[in-house]
Protein backbone atom coordinates (compact mmCIF):
# COMPACT_ATOMS: atom_id res chain seq x y z
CA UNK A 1 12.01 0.06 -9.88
CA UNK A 2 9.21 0.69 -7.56
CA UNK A 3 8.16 2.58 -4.39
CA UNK A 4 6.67 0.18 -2.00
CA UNK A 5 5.31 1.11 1.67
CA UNK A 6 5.53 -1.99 4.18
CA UNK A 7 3.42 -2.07 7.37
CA UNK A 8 4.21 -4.58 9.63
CA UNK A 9 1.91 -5.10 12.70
CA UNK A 10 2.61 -6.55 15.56
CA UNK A 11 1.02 -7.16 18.88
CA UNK A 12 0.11 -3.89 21.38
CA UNK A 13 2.14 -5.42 24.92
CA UNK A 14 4.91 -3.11 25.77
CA UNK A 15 7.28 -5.97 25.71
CA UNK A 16 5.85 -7.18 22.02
CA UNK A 17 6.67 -3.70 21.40
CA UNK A 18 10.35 -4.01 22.69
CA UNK A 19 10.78 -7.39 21.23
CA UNK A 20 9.79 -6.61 17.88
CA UNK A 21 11.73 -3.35 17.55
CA UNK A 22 15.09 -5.21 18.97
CA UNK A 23 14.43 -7.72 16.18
CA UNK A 24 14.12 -4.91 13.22
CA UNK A 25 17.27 -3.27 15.01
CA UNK A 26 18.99 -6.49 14.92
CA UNK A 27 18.61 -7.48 11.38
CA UNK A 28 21.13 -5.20 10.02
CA UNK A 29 19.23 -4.67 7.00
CA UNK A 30 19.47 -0.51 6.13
CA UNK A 31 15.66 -0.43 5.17
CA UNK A 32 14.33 -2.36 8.94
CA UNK A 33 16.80 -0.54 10.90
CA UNK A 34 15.00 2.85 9.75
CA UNK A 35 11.66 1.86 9.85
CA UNK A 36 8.94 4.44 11.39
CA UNK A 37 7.01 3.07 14.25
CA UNK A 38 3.77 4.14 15.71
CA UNK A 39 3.47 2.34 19.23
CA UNK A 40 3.83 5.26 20.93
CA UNK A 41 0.99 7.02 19.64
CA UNK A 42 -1.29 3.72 20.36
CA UNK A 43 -0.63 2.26 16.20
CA UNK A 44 1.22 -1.03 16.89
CA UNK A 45 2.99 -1.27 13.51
CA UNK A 46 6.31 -0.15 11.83
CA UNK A 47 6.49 1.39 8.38
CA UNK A 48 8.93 0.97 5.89
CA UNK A 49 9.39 3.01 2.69
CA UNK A 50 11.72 0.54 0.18
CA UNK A 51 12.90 1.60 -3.69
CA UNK A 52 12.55 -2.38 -5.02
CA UNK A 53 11.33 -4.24 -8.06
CA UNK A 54 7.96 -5.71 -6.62
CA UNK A 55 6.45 -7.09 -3.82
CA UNK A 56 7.86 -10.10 -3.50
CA UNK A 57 10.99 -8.42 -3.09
CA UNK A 58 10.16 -6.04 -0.92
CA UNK A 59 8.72 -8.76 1.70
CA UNK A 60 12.29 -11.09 1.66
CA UNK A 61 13.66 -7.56 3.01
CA UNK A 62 11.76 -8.08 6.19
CA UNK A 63 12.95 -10.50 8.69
CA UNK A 64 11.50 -14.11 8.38
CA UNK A 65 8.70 -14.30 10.74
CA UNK A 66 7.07 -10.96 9.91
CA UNK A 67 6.74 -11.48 6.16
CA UNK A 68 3.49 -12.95 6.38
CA UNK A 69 1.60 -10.56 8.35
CA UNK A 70 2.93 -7.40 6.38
CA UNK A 71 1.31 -5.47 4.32
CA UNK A 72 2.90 -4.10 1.11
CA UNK A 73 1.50 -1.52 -1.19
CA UNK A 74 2.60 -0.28 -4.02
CA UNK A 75 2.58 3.27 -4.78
CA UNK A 76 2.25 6.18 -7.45
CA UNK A 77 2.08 9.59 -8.43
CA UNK A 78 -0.21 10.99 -10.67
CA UNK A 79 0.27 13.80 -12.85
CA UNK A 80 -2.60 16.32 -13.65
CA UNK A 81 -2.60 15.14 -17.75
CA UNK A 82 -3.10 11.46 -15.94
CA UNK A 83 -5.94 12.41 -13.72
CA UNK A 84 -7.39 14.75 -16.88
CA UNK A 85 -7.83 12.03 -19.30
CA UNK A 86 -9.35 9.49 -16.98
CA UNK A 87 -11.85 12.05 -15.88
CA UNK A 88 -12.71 12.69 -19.81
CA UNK A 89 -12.55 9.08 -20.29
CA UNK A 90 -15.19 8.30 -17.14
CA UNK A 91 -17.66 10.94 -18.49
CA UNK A 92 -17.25 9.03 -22.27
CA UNK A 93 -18.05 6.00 -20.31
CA UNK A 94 -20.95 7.55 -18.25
CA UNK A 95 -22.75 9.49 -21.41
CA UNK A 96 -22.29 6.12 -23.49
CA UNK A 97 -23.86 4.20 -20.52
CA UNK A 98 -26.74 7.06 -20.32
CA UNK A 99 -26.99 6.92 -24.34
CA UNK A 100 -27.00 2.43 -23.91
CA UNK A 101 -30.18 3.04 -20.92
CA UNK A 102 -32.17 5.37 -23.00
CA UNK A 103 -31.86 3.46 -26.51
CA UNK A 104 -32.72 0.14 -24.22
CA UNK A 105 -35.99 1.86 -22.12
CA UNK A 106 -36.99 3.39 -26.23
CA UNK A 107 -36.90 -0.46 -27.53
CA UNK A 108 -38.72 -1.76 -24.51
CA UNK A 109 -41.28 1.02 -24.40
């Protein structure tokens, strides 16, 4: 299972604002109902944080005529080993590059 964030946009009138929020409230689904909205601070889009499977998934929670327009990202946490070995494995990459250029300008030269 996966941690997905869901934005949802939606237009900035006051009464879009209402409209849209009465339709979230209305839906009965647990993860709409509770979604985080950021009209009043001028951000005219509700947030959802949903434990699902994928994407897909994670859209057919929304009500019908928002699931196009939302935006769905999946996230992560890293670890410090995680981050560690793809810094050592970006510098292997970079010196064999550097190593590649030089052995390249040598044949040319």
């Amino acid at each position: 299972m996966g941690k997905f964030l869901v934005e949802v946009p939606h237009e900035e009138e006051v009464i879009a604002c209402a409209r849209v929020v009465e339709i979230f409230l209305k839906s009965g689904s647990h993860f709409v109902t509770n979604a985080d909205w950021g009209c009043r601070d001028g951000e005219h889009k509700a947030w959802i944080l949903i434990d699902v499977d994928n994407k897909e998934e994670a859209r057919r929670i929304l009500p019908p005529a928002f699931r196009s327009q939302a935006k769905i990202v999946s996230l992560c946490k890293f670890s410090m080993e995680e981050i560690d070995d793809i810094v050592k494995k970006y510098h292997r990459e970079a010196r064999t590059k550097e190593l590649e250029e030089k052995d390249l300008r040598r044949e040319a030269g």
